[in-house]
C-alpha atoms as a PDB file:
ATOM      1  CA  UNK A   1     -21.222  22.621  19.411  1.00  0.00           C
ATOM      2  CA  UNK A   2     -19.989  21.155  15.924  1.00  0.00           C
ATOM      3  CA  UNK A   3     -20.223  22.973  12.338  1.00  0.00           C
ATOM      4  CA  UNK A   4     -20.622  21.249   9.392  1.00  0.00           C
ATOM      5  CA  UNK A   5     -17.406  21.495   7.157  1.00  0.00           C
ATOM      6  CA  UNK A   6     -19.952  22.084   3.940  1.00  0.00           C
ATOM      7  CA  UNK A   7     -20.733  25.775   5.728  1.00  0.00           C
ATOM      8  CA  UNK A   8     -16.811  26.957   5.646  1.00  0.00           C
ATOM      9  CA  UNK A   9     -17.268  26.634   1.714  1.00  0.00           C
ATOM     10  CA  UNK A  10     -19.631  28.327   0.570  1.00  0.00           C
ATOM     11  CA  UNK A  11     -17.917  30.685  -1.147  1.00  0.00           C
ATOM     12  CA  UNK A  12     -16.027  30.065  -4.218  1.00  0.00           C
ATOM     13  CA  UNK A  13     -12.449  29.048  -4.073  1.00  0.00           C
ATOM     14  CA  UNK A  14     -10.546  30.524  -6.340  1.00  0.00           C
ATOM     15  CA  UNK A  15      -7.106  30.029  -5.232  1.00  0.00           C
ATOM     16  CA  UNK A  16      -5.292  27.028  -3.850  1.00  0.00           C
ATOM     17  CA  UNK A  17      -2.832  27.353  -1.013  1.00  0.00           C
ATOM     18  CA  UNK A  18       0.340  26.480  -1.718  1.00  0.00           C
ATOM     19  CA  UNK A  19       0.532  22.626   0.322  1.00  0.00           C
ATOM     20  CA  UNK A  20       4.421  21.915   0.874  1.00  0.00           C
ATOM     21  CA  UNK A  21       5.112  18.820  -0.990  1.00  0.00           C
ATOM     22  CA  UNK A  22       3.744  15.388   0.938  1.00  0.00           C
ATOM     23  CA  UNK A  23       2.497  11.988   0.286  1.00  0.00           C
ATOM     24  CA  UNK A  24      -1.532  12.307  -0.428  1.00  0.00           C
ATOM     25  CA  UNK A  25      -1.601   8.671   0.466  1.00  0.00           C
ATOM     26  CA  UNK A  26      -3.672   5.751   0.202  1.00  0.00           C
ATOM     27  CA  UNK A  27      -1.329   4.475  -2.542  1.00  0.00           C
ATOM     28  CA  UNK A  28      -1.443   0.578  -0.851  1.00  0.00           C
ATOM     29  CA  UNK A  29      -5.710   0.498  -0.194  1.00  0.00           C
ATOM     30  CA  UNK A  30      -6.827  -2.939  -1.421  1.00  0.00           C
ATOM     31  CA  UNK A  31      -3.564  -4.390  -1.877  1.00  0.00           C
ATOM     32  CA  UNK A  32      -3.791  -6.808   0.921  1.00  0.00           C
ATOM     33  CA  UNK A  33      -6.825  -9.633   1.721  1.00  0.00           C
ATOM     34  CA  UNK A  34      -9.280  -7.959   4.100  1.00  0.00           C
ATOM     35  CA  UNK A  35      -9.889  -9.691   7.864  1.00  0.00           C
ATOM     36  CA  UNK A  36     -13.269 -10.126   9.665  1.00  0.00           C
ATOM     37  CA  UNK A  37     -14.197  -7.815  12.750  1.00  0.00           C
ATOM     38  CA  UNK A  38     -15.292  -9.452  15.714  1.00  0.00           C
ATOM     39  CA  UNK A  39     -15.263  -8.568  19.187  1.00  0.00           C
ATOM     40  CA  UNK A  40     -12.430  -6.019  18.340  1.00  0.00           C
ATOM     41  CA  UNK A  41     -10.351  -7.834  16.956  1.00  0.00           C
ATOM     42  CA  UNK A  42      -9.710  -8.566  13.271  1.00  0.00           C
ATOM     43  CA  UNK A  43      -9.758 -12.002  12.063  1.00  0.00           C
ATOM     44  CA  UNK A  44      -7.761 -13.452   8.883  1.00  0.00           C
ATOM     45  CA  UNK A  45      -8.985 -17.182   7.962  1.00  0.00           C
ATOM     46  CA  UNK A  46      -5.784 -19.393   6.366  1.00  0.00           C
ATOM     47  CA  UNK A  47      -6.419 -23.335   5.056  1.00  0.00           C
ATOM     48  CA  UNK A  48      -4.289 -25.618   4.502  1.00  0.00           C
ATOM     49  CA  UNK A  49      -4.122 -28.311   1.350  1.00  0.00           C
ATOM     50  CA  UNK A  50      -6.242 -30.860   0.327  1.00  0.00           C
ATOM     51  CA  UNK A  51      -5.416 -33.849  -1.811  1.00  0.00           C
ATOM     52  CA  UNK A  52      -7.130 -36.009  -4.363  1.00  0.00           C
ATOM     53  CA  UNK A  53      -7.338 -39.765  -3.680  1.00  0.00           C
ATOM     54  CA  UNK A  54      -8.276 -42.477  -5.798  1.00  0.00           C
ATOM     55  CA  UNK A  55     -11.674 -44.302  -5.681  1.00  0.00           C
ATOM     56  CA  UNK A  56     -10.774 -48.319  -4.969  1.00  0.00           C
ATOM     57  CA  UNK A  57     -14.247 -49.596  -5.957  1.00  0.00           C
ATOM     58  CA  UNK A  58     -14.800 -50.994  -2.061  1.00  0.00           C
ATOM     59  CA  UNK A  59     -17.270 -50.044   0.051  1.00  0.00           C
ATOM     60  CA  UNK A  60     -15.160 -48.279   2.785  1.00  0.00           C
ATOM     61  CA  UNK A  61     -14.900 -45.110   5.061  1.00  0.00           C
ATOM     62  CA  UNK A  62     -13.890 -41.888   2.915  1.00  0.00           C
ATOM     63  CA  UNK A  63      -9.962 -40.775   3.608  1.00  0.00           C
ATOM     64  CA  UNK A  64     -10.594 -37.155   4.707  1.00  0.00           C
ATOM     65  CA  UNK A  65      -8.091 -34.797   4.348  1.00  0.00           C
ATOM     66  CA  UNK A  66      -7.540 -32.331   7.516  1.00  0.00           C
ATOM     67  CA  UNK A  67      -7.781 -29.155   5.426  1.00  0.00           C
ATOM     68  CA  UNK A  68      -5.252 -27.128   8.011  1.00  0.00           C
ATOM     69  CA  UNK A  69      -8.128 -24.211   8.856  1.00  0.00           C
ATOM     70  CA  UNK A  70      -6.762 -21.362  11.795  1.00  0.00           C
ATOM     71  CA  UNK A  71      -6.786 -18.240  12.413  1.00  0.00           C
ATOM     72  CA  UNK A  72      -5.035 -15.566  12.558  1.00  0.00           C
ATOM     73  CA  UNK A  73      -6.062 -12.166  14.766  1.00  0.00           C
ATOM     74  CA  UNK A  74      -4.578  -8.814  15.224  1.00  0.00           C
ATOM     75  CA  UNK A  75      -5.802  -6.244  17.520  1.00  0.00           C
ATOM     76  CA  UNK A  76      -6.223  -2.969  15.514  1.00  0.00           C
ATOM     77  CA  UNK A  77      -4.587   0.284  16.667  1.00  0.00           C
ATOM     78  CA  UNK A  78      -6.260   3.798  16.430  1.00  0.00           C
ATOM     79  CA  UNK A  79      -4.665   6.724  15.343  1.00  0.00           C
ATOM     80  CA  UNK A  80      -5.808  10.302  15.260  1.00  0.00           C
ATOM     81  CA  UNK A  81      -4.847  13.653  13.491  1.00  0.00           C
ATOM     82  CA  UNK A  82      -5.602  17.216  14.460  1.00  0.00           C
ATOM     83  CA  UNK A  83      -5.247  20.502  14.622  1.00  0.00           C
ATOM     84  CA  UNK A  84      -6.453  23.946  16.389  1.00  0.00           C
ATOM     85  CA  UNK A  85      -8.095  26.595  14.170  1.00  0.00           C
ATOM     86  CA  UNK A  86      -8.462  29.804  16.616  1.00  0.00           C
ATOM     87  CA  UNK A  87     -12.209  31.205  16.123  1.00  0.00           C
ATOM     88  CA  UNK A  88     -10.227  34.685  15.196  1.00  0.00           C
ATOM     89  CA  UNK A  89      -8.292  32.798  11.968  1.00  0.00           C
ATOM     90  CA  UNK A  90     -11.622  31.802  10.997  1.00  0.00           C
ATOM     91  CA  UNK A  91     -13.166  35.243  10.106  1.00  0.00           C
ATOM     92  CA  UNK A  92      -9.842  36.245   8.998  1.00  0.00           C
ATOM     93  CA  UNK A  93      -8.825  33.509   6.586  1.00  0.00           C
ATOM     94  CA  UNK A  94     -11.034  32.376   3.320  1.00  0.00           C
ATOM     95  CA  UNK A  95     -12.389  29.154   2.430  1.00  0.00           C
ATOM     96  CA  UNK A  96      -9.028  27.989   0.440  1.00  0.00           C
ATOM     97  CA  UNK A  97      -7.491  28.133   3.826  1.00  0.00           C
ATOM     98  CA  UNK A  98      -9.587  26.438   5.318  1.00  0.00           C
ATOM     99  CA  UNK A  99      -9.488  23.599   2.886  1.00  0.00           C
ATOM    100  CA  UNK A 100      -5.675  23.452   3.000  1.00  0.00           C
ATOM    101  CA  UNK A 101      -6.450  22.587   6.888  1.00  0.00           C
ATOM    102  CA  UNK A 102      -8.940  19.892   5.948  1.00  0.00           C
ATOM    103  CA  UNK A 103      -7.008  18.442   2.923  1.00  0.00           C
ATOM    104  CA  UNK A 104      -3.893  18.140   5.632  1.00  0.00           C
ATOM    105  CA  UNK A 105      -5.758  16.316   8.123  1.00  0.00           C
ATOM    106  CA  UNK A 106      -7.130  13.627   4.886  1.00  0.00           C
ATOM    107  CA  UNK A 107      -3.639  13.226   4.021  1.00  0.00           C
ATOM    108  CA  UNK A 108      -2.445  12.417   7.113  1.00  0.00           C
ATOM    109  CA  UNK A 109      -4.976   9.773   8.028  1.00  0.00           C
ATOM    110  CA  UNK A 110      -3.982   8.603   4.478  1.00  0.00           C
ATOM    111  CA  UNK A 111      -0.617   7.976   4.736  1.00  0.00           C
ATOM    112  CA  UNK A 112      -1.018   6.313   8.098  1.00  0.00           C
ATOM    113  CA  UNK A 113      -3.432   3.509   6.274  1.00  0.00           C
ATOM    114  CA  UNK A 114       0.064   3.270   3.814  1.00  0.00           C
ATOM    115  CA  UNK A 115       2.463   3.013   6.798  1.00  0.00           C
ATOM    116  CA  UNK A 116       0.921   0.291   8.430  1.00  0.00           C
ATOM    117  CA  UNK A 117       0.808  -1.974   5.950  1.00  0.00           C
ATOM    118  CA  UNK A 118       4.425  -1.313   4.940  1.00  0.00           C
ATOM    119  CA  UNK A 119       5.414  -1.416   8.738  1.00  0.00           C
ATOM    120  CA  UNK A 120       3.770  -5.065   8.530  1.00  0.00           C
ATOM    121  CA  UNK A 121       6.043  -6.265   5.235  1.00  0.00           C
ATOM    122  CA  UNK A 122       9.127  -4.964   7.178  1.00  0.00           C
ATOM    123  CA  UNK A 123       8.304  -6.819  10.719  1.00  0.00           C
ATOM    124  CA  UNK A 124       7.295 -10.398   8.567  1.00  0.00           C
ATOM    125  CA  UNK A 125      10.955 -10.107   7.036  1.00  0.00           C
ATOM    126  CA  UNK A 126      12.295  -9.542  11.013  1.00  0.00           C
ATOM    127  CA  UNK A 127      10.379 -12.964  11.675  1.00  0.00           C
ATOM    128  CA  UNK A 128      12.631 -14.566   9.070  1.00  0.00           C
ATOM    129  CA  UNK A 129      12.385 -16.872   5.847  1.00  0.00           C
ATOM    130  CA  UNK A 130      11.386 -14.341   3.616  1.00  0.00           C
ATOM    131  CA  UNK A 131      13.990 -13.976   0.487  1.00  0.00           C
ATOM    132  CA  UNK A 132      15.659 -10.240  -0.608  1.00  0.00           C
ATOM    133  CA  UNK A 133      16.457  -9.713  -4.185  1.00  0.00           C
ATOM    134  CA  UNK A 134      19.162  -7.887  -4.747  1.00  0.00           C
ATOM    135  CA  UNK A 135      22.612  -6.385  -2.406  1.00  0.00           C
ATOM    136  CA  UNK A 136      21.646  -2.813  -2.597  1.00  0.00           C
ATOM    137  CA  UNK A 137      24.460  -2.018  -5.141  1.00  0.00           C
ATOM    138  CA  UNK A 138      22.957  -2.904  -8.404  1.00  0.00           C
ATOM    139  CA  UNK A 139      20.514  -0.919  -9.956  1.00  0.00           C
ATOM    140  CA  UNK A 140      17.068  -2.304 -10.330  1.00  0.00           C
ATOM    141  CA  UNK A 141      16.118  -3.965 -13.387  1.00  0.00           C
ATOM    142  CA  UNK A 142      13.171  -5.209 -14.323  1.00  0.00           C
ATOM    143  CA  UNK A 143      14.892  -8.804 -14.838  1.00  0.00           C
ATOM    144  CA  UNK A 144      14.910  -8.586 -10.806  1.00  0.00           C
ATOM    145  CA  UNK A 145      11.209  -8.094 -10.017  1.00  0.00           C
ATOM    146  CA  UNK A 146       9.975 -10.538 -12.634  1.00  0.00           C
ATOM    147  CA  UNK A 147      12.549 -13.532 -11.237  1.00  0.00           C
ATOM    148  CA  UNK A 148      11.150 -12.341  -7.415  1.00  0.00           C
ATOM    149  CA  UNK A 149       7.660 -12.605  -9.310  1.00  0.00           C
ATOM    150  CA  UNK A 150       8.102 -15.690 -10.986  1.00  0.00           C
ATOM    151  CA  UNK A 151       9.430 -17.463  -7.914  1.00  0.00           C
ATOM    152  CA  UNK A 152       5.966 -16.121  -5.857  1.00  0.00           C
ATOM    153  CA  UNK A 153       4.003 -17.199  -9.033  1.00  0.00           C
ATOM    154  CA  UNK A 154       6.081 -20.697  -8.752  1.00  0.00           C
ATOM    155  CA  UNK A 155       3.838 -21.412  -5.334  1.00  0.00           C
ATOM    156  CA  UNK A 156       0.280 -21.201  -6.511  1.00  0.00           C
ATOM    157  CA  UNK A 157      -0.034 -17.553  -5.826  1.00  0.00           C
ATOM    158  CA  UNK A 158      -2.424 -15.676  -8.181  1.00  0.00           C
ATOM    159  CA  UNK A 159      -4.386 -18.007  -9.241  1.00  0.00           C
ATOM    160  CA  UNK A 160      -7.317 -17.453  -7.498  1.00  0.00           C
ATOM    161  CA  UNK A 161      -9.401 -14.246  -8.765  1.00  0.00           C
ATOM    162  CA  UNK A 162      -8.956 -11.986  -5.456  1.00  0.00           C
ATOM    163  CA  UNK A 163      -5.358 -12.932  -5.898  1.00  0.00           C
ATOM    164  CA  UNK A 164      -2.836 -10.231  -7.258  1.00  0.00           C
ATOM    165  CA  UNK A 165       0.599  -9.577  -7.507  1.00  0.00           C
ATOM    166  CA  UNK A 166       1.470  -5.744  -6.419  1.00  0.00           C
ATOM    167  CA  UNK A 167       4.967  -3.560  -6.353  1.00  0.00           C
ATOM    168  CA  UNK A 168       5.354  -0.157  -5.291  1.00  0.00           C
ATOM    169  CA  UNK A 169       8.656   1.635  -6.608  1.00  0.00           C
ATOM    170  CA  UNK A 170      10.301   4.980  -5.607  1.00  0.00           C
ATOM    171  CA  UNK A 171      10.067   7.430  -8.455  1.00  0.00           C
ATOM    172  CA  UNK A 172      13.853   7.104  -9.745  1.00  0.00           C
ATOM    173  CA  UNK A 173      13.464   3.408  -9.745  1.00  0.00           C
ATOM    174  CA  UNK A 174      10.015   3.935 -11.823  1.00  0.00           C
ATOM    175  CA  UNK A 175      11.947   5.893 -14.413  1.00  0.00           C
ATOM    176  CA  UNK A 176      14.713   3.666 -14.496  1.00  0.00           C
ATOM    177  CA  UNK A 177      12.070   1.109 -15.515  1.00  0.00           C
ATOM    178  CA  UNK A 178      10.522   2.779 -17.919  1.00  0.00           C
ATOM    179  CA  UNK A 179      13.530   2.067 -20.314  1.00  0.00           C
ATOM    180  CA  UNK A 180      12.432  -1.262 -20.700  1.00  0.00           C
ATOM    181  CA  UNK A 181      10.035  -1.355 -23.904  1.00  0.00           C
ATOM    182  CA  UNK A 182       7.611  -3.758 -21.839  1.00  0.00           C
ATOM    183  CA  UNK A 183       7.390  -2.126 -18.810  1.00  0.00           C
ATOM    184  CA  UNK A 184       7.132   1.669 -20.696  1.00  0.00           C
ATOM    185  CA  UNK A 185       4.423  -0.291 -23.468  1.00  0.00           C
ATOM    186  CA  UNK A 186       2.479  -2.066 -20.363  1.00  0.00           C
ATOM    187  CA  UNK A 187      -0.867  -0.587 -19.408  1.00  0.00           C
ATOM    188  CA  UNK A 188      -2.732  -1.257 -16.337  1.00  0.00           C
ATOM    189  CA  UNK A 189      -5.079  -4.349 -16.398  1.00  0.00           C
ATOM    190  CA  UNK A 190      -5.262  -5.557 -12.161  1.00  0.00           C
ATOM    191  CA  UNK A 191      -8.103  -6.063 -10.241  1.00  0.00           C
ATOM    192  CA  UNK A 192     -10.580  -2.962 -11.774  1.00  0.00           C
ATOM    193  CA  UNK A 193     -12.124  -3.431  -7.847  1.00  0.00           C
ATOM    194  CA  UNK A 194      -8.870  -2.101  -6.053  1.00  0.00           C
ATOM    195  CA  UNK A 195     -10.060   1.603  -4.808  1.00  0.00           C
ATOM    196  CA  UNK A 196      -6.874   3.418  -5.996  1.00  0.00           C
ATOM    197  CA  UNK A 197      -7.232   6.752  -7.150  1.00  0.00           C
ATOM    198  CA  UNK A 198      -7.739   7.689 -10.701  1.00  0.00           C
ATOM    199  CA  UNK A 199      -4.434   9.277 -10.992  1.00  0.00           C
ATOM    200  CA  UNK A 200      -2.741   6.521  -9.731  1.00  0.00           C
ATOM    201  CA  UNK A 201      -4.063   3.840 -11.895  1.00  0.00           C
ATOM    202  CA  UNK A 202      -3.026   6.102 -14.771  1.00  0.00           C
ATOM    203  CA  UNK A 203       0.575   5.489 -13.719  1.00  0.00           C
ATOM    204  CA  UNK A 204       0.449   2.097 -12.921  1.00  0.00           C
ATOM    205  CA  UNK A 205       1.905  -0.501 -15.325  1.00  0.00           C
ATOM    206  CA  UNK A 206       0.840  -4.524 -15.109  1.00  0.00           C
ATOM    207  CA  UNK A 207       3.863  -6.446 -16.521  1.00  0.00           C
ATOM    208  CA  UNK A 208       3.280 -10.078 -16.869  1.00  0.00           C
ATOM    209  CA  UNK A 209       0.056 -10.036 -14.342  1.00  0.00           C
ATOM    210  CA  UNK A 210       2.828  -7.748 -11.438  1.00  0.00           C
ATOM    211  CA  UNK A 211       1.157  -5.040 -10.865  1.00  0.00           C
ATOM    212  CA  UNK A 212       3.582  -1.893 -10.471  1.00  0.00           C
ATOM    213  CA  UNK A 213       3.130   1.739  -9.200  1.00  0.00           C
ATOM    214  CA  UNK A 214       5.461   4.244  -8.377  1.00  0.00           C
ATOM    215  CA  UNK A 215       5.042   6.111  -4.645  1.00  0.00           C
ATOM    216  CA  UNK A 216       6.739   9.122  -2.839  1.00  0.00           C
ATOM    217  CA  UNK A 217      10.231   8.766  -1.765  1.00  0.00           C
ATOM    218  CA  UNK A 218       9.146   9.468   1.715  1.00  0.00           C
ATOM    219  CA  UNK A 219       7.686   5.810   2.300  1.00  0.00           C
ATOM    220  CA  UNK A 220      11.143   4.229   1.521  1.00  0.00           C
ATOM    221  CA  UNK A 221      14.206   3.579   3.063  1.00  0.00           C
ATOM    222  CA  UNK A 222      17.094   1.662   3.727  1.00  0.00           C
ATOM    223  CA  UNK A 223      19.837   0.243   5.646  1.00  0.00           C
ATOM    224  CA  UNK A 224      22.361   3.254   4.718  1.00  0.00           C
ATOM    225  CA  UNK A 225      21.689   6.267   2.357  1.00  0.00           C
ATOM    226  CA  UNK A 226      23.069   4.139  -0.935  1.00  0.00           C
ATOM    227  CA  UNK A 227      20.226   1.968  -1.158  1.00  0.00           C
ATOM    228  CA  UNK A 228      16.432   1.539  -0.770  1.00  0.00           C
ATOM    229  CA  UNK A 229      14.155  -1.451   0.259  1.00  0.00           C
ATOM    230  CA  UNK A 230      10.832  -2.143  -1.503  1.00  0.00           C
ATOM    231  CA  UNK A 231       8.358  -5.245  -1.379  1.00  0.00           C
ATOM    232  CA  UNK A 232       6.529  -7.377  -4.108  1.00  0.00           C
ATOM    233  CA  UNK A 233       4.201  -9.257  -2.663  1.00  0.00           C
ATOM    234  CA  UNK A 234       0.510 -11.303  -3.374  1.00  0.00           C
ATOM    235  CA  UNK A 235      -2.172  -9.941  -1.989  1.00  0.00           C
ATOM    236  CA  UNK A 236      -3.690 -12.870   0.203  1.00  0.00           C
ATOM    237  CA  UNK A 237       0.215 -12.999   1.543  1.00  0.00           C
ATOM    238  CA  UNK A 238      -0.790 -10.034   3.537  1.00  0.00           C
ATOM    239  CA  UNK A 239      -3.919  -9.304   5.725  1.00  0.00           C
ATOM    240  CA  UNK A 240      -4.811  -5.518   6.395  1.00  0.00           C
ATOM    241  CA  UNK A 241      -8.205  -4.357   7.652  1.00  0.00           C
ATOM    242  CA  UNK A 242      -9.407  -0.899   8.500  1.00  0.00           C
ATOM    243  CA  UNK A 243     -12.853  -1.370  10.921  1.00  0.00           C
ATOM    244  CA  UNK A 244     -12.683   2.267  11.088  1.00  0.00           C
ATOM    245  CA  UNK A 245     -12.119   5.295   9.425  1.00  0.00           C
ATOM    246  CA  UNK A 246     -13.016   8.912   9.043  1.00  0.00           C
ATOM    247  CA  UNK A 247     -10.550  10.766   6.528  1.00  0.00           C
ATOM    248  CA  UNK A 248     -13.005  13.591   6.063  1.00  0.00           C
ATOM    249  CA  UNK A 249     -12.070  15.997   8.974  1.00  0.00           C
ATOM    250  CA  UNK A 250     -14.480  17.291  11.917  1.00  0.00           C
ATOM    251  CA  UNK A 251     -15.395  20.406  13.181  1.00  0.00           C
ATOM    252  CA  UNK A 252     -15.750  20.914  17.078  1.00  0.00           C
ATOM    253  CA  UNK A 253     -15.864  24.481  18.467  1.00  0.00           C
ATOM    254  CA  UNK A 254     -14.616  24.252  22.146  1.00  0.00           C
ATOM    255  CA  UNK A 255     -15.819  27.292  24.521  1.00  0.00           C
ATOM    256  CA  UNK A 256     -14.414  25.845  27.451  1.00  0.00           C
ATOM    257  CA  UNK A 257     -10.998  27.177  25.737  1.00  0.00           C
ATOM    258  CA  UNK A 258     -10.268  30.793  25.584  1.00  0.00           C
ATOM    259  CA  UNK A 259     -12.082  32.219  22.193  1.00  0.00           C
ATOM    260  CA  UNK A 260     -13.752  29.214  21.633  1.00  0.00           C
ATOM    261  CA  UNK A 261     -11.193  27.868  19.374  1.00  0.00           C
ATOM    262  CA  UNK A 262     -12.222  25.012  16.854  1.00  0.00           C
ATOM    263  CA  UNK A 263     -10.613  21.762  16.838  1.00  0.00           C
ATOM    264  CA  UNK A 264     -10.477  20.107  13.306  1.00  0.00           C
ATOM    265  CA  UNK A 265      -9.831  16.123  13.379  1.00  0.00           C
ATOM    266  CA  UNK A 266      -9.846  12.416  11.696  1.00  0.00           C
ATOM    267  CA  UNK A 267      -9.108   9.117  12.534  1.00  0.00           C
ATOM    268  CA  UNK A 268      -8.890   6.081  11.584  1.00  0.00           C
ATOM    269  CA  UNK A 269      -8.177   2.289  12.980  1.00  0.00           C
ATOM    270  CA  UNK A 270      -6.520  -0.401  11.504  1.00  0.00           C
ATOM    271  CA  UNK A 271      -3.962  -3.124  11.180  1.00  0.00           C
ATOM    272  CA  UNK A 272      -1.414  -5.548   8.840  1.00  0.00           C
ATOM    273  CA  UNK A 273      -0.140  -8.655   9.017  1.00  0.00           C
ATOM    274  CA  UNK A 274       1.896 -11.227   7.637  1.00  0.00           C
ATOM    275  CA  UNK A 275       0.141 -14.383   6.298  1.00  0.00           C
ATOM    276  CA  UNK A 276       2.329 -16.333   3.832  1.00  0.00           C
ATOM    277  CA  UNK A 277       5.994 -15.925   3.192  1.00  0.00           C
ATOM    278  CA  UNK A 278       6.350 -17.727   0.256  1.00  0.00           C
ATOM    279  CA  UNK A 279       4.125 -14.945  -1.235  1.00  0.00           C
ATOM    280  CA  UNK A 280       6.563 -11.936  -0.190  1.00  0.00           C
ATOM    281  CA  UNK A 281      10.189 -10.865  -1.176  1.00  0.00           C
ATOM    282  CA  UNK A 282      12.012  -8.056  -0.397  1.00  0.00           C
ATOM    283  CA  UNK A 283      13.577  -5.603  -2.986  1.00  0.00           C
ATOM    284  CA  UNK A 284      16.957  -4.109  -2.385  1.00  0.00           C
ATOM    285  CA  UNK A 285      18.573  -2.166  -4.463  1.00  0.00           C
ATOM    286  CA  UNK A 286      20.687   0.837  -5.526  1.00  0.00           C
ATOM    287  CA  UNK A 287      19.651   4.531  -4.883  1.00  0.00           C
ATOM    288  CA  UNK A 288      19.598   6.142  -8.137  1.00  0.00           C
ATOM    289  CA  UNK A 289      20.177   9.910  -8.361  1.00  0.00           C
ATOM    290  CA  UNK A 290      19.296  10.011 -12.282  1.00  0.00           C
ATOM    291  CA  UNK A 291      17.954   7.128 -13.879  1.00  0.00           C
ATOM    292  CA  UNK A 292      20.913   5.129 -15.812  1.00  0.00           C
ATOM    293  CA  UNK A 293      20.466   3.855 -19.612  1.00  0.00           C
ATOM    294  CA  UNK A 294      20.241   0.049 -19.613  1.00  0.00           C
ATOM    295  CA  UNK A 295      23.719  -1.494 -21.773  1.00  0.00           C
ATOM    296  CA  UNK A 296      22.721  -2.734 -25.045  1.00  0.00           C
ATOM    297  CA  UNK A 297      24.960  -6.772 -25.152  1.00  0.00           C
ATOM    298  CA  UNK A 298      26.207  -6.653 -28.642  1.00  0.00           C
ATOM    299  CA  UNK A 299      28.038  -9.153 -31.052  1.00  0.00           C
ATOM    300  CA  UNK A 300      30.598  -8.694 -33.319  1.00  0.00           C
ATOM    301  CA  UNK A 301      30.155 -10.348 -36.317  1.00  0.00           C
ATOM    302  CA  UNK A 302      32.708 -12.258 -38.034  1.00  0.00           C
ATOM    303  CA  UNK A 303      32.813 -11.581 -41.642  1.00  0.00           C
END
């Protein structure tokens, strides 16, 4: 027996519940180039280089290049969240809690599509040859991502027109930004085809085509509690696909259970991968309990 979630709201909400602080997620959907799905696995074409020759004027066989193509393929994982609602809670509670349940299940499946695709930037550093900027005991300045930019930029990346540069900051290292006149000034102007949320793109800031955004603390961390890792990275350096995914809850009612409690749930499967180091770095920098005013180099002037 199921029940459609748009019967537990008909009436009118009026109040919110009070949601302890979390991560809505879905801050890093569209960031990364999207696979193919076939026979369960996903799929992430990569080519090589091709090369001009010169025409000799002689009637002769053409000198093909080997344009490199492979493949690479990820089996996708699925995840699940859920929760018991008792059949008594229902007639006792009102619709706005009932939609604190339902919003809690969204957000989890959310931040699971975040995790994975951060979990894949960490394990492509573990495999090696990708650089870190910074020793964790400098604070960040925007000097830092723009050289870790530049040097991605310096391989070819984002040229091509599904090709972007993104960087996700913890708040404190957001504000610490925004006391550079370019980065506060900057307004966002990525790919308008990136699904993030209209609160979100608000915030963001694209300085010198790097597209920043701040996110939670909760999806950072670092080697001790003085410092914090982050990632800049181009999008077709990184392959994410979800085949599957159903972030708006379901509602099961369960008689085999005693009161015929319902069982609210959403899932989702997916994957990440690394493609191409040259278009990843690593951020590391201080932890930053107050943002800290940029020093202002001054001359003296000899009269």
């Amino acid at each position: 027996m199921s029940l459609q979630a748009e019967n537990w709201f008909r009436e009118q909400i009026k109040d919110k519940v009070t949601i302890q602080y979390q991560a809505g997620g879905g801050y890093l959907d569209g960031t990364m180039m999207s696979g193919d799905t076939q026979a369960g696995l996903i799929k992430f074409p990569t080519a090589g280089r091709v090369e001009a020759y010169k025409l000799t004027g002689a009637i002769q066989l053409v000198q093909g290049s080997n344009p490199d193509l492979s493949m690479i393929e990820v089996k996708p994982d699925d995840f699940e969240s859920s929760a018991w609602y008792r059949t008594q809670d229902i007639y006792k509670s009102g619709p706005s809690e009932r939609d604190a349940i339902a919003r809690l299940i969204t957000k989890s499946i959310r931040r699971k599509r975040d995790t994975i695709k951060l979990d894949a930037l960490t394990a492509f550093h573990g495999l090696g040859g990708i650089d870190t900027i910074g020793d964790g005991t400098t604070v960040i300045d925007l000097l830092d991502t723009e050289g870790a930019a530049a040097e991605i930029f310096g391989t070819g990346a984002g040229e091509d027109e599904d090709d972007a540069l993104f960087c996700p900051l913890p708040w404190m290292w957001w504000k610490q930004m925004l006391f550079y006149k370019e980065f506060a000034d900057a307004r966002y102007a990525g790919p308008e085809n990136i699904p993030f949320s209209k609160r979100t793109k608000q915030q963001m800031k694209t300085v010198q085509s790097v597209n920043y955004f701040p996110m939670p603390d909760e999806y950072f961390t670092g080697p001790d509690g003085t410092s914090l890792y982050s990632w800049i990275w181009a999008r077709n350096a990184m392959g994410a696909e979800t085949p599957w995914n159903k972030e708006a809850p379901g509602f099961t009612q369960h008689p085999e259970y005693e009161g015929s409690p319902w069982l609210i749930k959403a899932g989702m499967g997916g994957c990440a991968v690394g493609i191409q180091k040259k278009g990843v770095k690593r951020l590391h920098f201080k932890k930053i309990d107050r943002p800290e005013r940029p020093v202002v180099k001054t001359e003296a002037v000899t009269p």
